[in-house]
PDB file of N, CA and C in Angstrom:
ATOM      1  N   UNK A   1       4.017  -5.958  13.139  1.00  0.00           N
ATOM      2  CA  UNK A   1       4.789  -5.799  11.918  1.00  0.00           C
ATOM      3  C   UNK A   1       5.614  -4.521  12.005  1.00  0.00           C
ATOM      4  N   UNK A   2       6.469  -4.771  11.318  1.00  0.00           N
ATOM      5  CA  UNK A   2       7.884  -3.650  11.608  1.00  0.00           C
ATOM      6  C   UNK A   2       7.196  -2.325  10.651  1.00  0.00           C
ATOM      7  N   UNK A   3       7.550  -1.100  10.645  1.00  0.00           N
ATOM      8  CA  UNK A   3       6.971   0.073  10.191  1.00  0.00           C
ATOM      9  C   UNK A   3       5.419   0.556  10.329  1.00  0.00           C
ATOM     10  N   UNK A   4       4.724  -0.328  10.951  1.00  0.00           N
ATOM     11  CA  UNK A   4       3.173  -0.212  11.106  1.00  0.00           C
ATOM     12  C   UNK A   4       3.026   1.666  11.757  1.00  0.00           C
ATOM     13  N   UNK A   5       1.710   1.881  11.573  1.00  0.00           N
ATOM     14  CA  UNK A   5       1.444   3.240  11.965  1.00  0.00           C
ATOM     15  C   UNK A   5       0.170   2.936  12.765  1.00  0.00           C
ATOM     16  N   UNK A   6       0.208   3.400  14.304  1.00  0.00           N
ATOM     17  CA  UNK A   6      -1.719   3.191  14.521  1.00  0.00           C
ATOM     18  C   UNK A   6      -1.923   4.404  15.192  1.00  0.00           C
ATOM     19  N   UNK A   7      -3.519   4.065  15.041  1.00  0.00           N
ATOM     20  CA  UNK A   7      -3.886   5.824  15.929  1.00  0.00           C
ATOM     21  C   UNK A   7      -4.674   4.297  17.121  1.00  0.00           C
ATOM     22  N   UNK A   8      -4.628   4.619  18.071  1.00  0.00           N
ATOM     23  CA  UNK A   8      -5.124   3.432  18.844  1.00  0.00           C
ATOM     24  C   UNK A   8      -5.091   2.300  18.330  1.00  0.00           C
ATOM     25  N   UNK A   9      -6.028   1.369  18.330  1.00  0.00           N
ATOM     26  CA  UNK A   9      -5.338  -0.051  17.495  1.00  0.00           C
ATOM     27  C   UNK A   9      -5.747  -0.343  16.154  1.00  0.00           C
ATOM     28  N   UNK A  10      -5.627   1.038  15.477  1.00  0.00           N
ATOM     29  CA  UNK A  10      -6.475   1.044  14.227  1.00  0.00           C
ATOM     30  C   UNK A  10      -5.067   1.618  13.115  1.00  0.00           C
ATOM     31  N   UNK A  11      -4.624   0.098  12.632  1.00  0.00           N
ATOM     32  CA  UNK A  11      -3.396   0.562  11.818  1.00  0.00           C
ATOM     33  C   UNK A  11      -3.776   1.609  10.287  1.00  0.00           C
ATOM     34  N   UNK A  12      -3.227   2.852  10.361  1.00  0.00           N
ATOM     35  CA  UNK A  12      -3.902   3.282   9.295  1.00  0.00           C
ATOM     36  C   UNK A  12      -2.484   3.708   8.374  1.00  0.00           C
ATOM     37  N   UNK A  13      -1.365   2.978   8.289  1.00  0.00           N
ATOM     38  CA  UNK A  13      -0.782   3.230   7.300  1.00  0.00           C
ATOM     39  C   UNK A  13       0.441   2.416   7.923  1.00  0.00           C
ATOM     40  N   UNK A  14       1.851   2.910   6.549  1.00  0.00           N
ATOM     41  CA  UNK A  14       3.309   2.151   6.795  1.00  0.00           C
ATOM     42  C   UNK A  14       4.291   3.479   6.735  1.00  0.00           C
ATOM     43  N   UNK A  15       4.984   3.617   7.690  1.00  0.00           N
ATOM     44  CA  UNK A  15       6.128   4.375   8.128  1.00  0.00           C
ATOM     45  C   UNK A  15       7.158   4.434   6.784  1.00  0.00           C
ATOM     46  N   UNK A  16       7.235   5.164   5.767  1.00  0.00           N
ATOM     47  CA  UNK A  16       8.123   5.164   4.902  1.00  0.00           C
ATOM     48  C   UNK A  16       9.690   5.613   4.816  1.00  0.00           C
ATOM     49  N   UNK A  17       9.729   7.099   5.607  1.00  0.00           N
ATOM     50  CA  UNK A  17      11.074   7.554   6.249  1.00  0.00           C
ATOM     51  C   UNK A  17      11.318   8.177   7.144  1.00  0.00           C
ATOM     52  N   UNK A  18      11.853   8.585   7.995  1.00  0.00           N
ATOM     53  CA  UNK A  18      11.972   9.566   9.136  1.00  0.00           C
ATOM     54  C   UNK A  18      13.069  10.302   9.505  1.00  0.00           C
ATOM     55  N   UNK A  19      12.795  11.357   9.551  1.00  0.00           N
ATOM     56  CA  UNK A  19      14.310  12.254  10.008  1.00  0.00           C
ATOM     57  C   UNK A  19      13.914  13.047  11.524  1.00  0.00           C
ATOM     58  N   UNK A  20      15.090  12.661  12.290  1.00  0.00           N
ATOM     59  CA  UNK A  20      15.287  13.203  13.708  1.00  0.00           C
ATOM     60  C   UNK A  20      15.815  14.437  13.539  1.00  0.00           C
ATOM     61  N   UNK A  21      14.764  15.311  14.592  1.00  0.00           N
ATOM     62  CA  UNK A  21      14.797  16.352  14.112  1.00  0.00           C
ATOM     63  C   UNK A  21      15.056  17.688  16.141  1.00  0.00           C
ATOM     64  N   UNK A  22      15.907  17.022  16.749  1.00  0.00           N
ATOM     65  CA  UNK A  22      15.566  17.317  18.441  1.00  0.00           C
ATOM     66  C   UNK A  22      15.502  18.762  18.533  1.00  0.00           C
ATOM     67  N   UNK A  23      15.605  19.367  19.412  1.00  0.00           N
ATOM     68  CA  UNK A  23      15.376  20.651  19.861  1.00  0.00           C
ATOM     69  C   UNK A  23      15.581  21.084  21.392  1.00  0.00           C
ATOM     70  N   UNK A  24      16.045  22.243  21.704  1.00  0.00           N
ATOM     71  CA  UNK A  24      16.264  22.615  23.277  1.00  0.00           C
ATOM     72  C   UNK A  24      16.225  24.051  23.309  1.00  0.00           C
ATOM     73  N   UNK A  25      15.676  24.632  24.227  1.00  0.00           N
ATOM     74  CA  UNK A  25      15.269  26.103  24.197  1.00  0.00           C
ATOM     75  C   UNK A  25      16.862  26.862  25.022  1.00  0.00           C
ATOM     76  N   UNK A  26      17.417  27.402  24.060  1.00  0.00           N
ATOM     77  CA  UNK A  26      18.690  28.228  24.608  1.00  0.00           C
ATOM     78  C   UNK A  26      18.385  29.711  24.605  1.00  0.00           C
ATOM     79  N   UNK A  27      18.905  30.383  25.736  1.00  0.00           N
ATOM     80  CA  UNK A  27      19.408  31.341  25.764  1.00  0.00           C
ATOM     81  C   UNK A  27      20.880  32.032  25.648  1.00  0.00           C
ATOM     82  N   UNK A  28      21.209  33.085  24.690  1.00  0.00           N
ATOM     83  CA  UNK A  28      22.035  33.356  24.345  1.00  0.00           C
ATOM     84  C   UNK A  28      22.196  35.050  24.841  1.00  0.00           C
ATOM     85  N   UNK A  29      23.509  35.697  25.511  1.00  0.00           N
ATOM     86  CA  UNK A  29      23.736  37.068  25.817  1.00  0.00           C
ATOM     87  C   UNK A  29      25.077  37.293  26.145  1.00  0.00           C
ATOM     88  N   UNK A  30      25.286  37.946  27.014  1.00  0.00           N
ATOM     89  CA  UNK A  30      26.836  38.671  26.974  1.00  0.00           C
ATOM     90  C   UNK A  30      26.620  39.637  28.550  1.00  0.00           C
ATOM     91  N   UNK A  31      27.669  39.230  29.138  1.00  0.00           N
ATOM     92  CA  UNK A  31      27.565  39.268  30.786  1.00  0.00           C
ATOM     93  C   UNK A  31      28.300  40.929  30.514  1.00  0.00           C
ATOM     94  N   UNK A  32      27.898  41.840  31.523  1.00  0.00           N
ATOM     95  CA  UNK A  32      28.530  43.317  31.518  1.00  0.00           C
ATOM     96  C   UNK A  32      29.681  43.301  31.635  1.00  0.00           C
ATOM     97  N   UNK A  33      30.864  42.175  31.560  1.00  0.00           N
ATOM     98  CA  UNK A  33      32.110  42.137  31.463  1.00  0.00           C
ATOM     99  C   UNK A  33      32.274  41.811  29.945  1.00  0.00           C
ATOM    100  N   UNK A  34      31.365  41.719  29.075  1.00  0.00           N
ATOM    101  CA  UNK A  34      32.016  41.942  27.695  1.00  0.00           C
ATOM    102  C   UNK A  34      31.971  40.118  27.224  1.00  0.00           C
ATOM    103  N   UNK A  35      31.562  39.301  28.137  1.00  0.00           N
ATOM    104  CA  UNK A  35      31.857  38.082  27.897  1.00  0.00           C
ATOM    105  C   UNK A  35      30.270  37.181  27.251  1.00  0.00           C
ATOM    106  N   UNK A  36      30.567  36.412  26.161  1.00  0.00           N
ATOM    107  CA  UNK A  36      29.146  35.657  25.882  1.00  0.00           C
ATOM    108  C   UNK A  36      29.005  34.514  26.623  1.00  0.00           C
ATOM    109  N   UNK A  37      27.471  34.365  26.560  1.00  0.00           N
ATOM    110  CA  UNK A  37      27.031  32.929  27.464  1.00  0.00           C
ATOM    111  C   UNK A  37      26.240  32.287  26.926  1.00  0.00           C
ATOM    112  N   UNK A  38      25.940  31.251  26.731  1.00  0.00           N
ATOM    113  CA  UNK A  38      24.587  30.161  26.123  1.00  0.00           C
ATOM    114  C   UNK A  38      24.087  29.719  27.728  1.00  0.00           C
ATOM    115  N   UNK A  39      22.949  29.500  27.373  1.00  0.00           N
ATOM    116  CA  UNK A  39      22.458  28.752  28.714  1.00  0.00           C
ATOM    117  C   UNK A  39      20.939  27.770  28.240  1.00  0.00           C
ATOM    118  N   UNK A  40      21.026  26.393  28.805  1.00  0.00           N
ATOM    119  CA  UNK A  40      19.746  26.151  28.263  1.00  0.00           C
ATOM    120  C   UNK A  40      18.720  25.604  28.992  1.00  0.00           C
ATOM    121  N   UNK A  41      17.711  26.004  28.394  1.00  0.00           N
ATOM    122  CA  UNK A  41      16.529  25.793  29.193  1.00  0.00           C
ATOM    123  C   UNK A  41      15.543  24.414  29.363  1.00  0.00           C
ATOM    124  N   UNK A  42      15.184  23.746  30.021  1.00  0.00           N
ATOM    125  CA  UNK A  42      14.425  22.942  30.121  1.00  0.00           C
ATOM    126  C   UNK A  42      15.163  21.687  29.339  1.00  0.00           C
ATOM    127  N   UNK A  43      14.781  20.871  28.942  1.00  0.00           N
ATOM    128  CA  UNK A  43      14.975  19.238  28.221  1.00  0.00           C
ATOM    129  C   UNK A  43      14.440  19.470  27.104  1.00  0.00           C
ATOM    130  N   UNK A  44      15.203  18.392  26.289  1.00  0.00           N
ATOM    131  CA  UNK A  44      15.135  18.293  24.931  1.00  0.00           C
ATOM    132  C   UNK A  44      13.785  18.188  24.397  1.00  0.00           C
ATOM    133  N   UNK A  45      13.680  18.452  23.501  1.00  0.00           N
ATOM    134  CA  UNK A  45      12.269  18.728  22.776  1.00  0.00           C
ATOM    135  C   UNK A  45      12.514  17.140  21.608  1.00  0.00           C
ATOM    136  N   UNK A  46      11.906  16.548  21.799  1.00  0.00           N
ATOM    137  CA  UNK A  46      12.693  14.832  20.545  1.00  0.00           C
ATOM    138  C   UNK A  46      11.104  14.946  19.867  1.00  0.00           C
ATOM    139  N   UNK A  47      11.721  15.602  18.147  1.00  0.00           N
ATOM    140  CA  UNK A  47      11.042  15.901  17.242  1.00  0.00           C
ATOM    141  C   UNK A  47      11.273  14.615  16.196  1.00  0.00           C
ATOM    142  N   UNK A  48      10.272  13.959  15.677  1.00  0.00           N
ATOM    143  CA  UNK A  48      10.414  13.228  14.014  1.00  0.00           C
ATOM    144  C   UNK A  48       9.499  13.720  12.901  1.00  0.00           C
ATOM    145  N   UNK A  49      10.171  14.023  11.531  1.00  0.00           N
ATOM    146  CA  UNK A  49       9.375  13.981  10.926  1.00  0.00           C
ATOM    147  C   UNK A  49       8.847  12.832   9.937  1.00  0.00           C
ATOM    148  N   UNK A  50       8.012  12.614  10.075  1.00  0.00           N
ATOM    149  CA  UNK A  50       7.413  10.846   9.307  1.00  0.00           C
ATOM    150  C   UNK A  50       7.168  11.325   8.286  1.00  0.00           C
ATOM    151  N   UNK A  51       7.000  10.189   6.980  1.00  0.00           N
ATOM    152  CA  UNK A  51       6.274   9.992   5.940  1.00  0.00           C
ATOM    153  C   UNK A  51       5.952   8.931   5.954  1.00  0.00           C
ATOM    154  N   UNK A  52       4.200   8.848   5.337  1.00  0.00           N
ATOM    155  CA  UNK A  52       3.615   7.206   5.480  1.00  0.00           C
ATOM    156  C   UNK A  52       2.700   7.084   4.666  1.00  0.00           C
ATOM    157  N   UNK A  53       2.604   6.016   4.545  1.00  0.00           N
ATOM    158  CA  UNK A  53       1.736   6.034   3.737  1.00  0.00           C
ATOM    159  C   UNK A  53       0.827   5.152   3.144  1.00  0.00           C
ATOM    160  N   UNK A  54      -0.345   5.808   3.530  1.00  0.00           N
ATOM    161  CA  UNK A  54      -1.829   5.469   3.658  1.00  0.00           C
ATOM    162  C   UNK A  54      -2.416   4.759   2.498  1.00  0.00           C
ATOM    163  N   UNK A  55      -2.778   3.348   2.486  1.00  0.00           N
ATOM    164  CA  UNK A  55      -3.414   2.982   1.358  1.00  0.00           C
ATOM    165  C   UNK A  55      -4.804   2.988   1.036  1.00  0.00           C
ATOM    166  N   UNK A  56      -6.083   3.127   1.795  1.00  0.00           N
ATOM    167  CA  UNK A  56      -7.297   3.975   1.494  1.00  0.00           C
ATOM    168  C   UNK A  56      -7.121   5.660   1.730  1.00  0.00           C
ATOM    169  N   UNK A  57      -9.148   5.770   1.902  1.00  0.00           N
ATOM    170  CA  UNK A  57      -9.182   7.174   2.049  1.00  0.00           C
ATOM    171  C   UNK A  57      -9.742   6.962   3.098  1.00  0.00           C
ATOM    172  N   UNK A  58     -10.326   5.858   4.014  1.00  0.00           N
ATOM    173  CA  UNK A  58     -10.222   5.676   5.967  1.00  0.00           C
ATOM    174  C   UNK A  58      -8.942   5.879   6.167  1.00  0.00           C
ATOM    175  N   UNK A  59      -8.174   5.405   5.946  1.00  0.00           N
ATOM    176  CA  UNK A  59      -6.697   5.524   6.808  1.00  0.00           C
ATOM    177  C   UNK A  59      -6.351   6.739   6.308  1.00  0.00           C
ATOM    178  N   UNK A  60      -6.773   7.443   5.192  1.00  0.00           N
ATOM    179  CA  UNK A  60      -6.188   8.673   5.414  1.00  0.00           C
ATOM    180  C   UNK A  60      -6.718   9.580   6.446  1.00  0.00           C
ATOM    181  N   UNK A  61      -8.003   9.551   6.715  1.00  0.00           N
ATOM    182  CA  UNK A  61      -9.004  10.339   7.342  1.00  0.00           C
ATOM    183  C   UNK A  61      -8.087  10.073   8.456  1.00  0.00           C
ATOM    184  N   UNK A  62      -8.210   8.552   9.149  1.00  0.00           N
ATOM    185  CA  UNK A  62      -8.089   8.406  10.359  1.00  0.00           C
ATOM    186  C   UNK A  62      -7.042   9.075  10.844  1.00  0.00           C
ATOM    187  N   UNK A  63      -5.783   8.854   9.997  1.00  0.00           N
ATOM    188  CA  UNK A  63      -4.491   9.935  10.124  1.00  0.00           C
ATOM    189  C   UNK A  63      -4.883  11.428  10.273  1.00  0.00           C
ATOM    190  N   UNK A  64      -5.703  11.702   9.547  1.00  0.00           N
ATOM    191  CA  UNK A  64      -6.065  13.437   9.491  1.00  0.00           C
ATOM    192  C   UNK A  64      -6.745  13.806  10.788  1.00  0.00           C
ATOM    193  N   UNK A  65      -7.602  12.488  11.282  1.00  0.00           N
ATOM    194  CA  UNK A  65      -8.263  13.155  12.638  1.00  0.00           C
ATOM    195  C   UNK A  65      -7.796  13.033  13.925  1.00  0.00           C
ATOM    196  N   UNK A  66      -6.066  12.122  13.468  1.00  0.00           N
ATOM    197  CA  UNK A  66      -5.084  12.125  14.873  1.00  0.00           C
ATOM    198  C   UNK A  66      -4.755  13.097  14.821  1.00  0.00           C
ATOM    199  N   UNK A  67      -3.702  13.635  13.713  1.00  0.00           N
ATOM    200  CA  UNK A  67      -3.326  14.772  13.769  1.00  0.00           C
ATOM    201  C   UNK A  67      -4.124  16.074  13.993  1.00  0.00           C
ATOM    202  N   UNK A  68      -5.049  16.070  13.705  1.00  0.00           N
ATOM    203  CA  UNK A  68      -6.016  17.255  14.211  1.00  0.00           C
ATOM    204  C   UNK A  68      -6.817  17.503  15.901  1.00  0.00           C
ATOM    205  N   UNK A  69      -6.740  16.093  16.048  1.00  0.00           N
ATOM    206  CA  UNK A  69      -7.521  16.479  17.456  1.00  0.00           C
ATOM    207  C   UNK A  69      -6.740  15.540  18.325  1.00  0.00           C
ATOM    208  N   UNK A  70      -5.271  15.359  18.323  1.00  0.00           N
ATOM    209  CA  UNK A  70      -4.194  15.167  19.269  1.00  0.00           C
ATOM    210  C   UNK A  70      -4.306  14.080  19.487  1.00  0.00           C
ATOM    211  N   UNK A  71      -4.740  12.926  18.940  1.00  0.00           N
ATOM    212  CA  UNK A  71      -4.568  11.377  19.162  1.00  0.00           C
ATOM    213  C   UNK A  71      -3.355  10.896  19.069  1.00  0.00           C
ATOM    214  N   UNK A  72      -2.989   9.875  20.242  1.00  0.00           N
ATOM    215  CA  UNK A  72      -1.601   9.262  20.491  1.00  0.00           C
ATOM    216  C   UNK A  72      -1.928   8.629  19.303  1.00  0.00           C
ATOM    217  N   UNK A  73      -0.429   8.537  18.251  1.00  0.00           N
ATOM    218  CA  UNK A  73      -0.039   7.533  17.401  1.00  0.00           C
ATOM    219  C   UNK A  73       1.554   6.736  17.585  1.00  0.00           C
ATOM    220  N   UNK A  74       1.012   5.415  17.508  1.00  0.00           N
ATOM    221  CA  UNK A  74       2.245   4.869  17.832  1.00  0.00           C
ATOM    222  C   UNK A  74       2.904   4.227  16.638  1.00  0.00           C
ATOM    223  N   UNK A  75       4.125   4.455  16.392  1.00  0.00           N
ATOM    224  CA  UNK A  75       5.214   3.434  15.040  1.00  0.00           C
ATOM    225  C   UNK A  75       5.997   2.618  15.869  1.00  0.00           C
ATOM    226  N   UNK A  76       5.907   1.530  15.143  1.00  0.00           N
ATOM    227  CA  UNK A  76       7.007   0.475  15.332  1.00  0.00           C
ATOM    228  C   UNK A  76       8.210   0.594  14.280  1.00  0.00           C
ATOM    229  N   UNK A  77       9.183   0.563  15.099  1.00  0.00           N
ATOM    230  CA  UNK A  77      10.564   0.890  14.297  1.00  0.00           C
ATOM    231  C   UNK A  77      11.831   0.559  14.914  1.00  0.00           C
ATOM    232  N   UNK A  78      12.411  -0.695  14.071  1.00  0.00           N
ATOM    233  CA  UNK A  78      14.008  -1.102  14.658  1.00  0.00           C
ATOM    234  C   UNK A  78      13.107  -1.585  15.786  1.00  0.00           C
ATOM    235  N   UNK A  79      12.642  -2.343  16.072  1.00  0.00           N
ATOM    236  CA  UNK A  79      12.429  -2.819  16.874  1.00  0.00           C
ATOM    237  C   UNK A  79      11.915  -2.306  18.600  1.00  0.00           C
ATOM    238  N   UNK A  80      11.289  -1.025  17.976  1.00  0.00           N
ATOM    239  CA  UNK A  80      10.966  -0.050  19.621  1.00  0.00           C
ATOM    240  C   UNK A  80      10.080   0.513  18.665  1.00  0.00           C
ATOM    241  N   UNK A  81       8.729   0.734  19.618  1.00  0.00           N
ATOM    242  CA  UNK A  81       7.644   1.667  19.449  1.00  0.00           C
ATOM    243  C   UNK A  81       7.250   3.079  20.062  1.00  0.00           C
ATOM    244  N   UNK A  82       7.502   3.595  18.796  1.00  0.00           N
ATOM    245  CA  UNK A  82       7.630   4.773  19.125  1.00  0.00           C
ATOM    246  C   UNK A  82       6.147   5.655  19.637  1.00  0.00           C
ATOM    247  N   UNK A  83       5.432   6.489  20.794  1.00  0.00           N
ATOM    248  CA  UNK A  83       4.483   7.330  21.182  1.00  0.00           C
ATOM    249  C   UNK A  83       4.946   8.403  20.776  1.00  0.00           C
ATOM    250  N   UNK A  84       3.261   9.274  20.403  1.00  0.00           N
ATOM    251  CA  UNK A  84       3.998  10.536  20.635  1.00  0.00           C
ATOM    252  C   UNK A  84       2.439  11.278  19.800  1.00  0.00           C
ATOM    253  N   UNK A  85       2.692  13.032  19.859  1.00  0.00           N
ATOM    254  CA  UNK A  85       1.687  13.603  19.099  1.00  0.00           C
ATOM    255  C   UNK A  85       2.218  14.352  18.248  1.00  0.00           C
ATOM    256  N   UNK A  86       1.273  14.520  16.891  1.00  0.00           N
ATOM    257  CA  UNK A  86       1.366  15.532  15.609  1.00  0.00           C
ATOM    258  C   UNK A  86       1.370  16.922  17.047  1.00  0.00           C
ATOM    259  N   UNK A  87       2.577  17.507  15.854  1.00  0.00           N
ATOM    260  CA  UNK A  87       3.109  18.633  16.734  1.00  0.00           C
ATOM    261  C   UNK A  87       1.965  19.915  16.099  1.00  0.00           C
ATOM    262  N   UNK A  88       1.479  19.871  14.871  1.00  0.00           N
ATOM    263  CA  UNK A  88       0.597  20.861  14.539  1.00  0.00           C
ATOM    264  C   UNK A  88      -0.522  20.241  13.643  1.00  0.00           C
ATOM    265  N   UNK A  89      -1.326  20.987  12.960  1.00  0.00           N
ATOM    266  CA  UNK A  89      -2.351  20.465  12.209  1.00  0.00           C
ATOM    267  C   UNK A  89      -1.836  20.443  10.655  1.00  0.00           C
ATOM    268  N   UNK A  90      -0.924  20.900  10.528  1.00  0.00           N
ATOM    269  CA  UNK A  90       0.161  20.568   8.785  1.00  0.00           C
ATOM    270  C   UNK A  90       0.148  19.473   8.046  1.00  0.00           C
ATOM    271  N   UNK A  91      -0.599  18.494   8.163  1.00  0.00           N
ATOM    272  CA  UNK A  91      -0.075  17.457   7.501  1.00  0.00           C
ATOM    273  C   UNK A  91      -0.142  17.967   5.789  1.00  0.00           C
ATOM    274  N   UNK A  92       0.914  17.646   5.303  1.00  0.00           N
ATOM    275  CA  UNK A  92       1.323  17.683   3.767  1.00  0.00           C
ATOM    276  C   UNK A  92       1.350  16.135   3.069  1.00  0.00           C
ATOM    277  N   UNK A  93       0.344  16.012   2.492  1.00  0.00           N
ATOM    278  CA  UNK A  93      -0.468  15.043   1.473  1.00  0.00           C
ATOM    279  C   UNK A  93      -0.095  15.108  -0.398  1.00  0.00           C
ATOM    280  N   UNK A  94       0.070  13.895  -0.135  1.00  0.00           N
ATOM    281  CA  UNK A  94       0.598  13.792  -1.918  1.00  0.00           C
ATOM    282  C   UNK A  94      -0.483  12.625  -2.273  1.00  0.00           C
ATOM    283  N   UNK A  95      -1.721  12.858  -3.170  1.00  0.00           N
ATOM    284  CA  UNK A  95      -2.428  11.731  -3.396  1.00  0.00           C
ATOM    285  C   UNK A  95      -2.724  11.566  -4.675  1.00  0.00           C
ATOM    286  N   UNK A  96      -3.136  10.292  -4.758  1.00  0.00           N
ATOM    287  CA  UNK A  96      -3.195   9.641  -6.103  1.00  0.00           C
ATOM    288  C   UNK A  96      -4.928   9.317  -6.612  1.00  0.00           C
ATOM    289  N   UNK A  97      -5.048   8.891  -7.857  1.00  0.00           N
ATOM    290  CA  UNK A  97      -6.761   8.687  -8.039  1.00  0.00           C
ATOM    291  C   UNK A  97      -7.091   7.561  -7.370  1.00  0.00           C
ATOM    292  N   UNK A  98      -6.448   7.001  -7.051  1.00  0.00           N
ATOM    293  CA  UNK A  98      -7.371   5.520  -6.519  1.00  0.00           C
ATOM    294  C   UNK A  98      -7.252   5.682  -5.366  1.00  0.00           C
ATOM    295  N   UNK A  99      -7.122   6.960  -4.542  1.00  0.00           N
ATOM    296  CA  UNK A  99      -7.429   7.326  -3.117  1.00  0.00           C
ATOM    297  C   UNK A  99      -6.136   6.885  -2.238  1.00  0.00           C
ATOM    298  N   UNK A 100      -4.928   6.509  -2.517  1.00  0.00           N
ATOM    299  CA  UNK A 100      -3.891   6.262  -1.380  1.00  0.00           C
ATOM    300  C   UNK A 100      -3.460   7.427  -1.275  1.00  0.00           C
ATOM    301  N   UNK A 101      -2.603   7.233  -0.352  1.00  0.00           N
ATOM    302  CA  UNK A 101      -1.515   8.845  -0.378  1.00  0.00           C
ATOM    303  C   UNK A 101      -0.280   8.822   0.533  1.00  0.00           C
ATOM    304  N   UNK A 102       0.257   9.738   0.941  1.00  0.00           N
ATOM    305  CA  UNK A 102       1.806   9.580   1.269  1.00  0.00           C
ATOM    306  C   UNK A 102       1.560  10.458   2.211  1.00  0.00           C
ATOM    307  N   UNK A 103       1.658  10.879   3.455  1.00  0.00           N
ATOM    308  CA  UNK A 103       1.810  12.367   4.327  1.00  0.00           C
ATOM    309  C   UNK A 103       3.210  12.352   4.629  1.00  0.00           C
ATOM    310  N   UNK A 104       3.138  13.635   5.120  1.00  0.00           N
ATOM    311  CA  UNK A 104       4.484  14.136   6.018  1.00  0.00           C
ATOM    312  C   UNK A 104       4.078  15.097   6.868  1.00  0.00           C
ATOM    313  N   UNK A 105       4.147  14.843   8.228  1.00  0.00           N
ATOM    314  CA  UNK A 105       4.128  15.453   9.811  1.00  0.00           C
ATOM    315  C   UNK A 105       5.064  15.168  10.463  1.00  0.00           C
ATOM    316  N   UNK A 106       5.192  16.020  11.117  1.00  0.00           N
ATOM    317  CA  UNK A 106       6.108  16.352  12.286  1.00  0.00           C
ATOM    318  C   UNK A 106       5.689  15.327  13.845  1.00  0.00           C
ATOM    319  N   UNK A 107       6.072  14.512  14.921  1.00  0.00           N
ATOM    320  CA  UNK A 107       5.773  14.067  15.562  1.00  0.00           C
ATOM    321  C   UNK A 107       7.102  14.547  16.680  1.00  0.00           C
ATOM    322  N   UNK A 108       5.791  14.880  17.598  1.00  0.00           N
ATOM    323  CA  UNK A 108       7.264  14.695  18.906  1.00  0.00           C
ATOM    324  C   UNK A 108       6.689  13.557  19.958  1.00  0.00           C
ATOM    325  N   UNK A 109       7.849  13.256  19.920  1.00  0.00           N
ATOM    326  CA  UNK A 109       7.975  11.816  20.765  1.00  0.00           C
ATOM    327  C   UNK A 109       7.522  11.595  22.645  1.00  0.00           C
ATOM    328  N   UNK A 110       6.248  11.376  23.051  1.00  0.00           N
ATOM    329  CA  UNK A 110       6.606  10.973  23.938  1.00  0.00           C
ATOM    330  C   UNK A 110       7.559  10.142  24.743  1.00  0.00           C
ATOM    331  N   UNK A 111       6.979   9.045  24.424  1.00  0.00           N
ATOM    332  CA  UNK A 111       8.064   7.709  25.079  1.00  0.00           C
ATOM    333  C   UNK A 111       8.464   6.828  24.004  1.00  0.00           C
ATOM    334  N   UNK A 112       9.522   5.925  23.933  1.00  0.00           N
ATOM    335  CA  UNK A 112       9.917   4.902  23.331  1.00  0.00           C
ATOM    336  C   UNK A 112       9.725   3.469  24.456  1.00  0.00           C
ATOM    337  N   UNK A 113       9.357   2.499  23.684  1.00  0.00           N
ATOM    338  CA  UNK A 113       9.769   0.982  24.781  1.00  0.00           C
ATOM    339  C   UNK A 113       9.895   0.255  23.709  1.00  0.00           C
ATOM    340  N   UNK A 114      10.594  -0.708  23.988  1.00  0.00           N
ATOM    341  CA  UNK A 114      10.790  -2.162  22.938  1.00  0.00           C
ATOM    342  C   UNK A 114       9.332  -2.891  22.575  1.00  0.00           C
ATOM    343  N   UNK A 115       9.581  -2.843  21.628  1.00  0.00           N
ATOM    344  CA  UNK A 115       8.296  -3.791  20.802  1.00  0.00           C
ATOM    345  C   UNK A 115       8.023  -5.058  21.668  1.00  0.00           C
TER     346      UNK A 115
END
């Protein structure tokens, strides 16, 4: 199913929005002739930040204990599934009384392949 969220094959929520967010480590200076330079380092850093959202309080957990102890989570989206790991332990939680909730983390992308 299109927007699914899993931490291994354990779907624990639905992909609500995402913003691409990339990154590349530059260096920036000025050569003893007075002249500036950028230069950059290494390959792109391919950052997303997700929101999803979890309809128990297992799938929230299960989300809380990818993101905490570095479990591959994979989204399906547009038709390509996306890999990759919570870039820190941040997840930001909006929850309700009957136990669902909404997160937002940061993911950087390992690999993409077609669904």
């Amino acid at each position: 199913m299109e927007r699914e969220v899993k931490v291994g094959s354990e779907i624990v929520g639905t992909m609500l929005d995402v913003k691409r967010n990339p990154s590349i480590h530059k260096v920036t200076g000025t050569f003893l002739s007075g002249r500036a330079f950028v230069q950059t380092i290494g390959n792109k850093t391919d950052r997303r930040r997700y929101w999803v959202y979890a309809p128990t309080k297992a799938a929230r957990d299960a989300l809380d204990n990818a993101c905490l102890y570095g479990s591959l989570i994979s989204i399906e989206w547009q038709g390509k599934v996306i890999y990759g790991y919570a870039e820190d332990d941040r997840l930001t939680w909006k929850e309700w009384r009957d136990e669902h909730g909404v997160c937002s983390f940061m993911l950087i992308v390992e690999r993409e392949q077609d669904a």
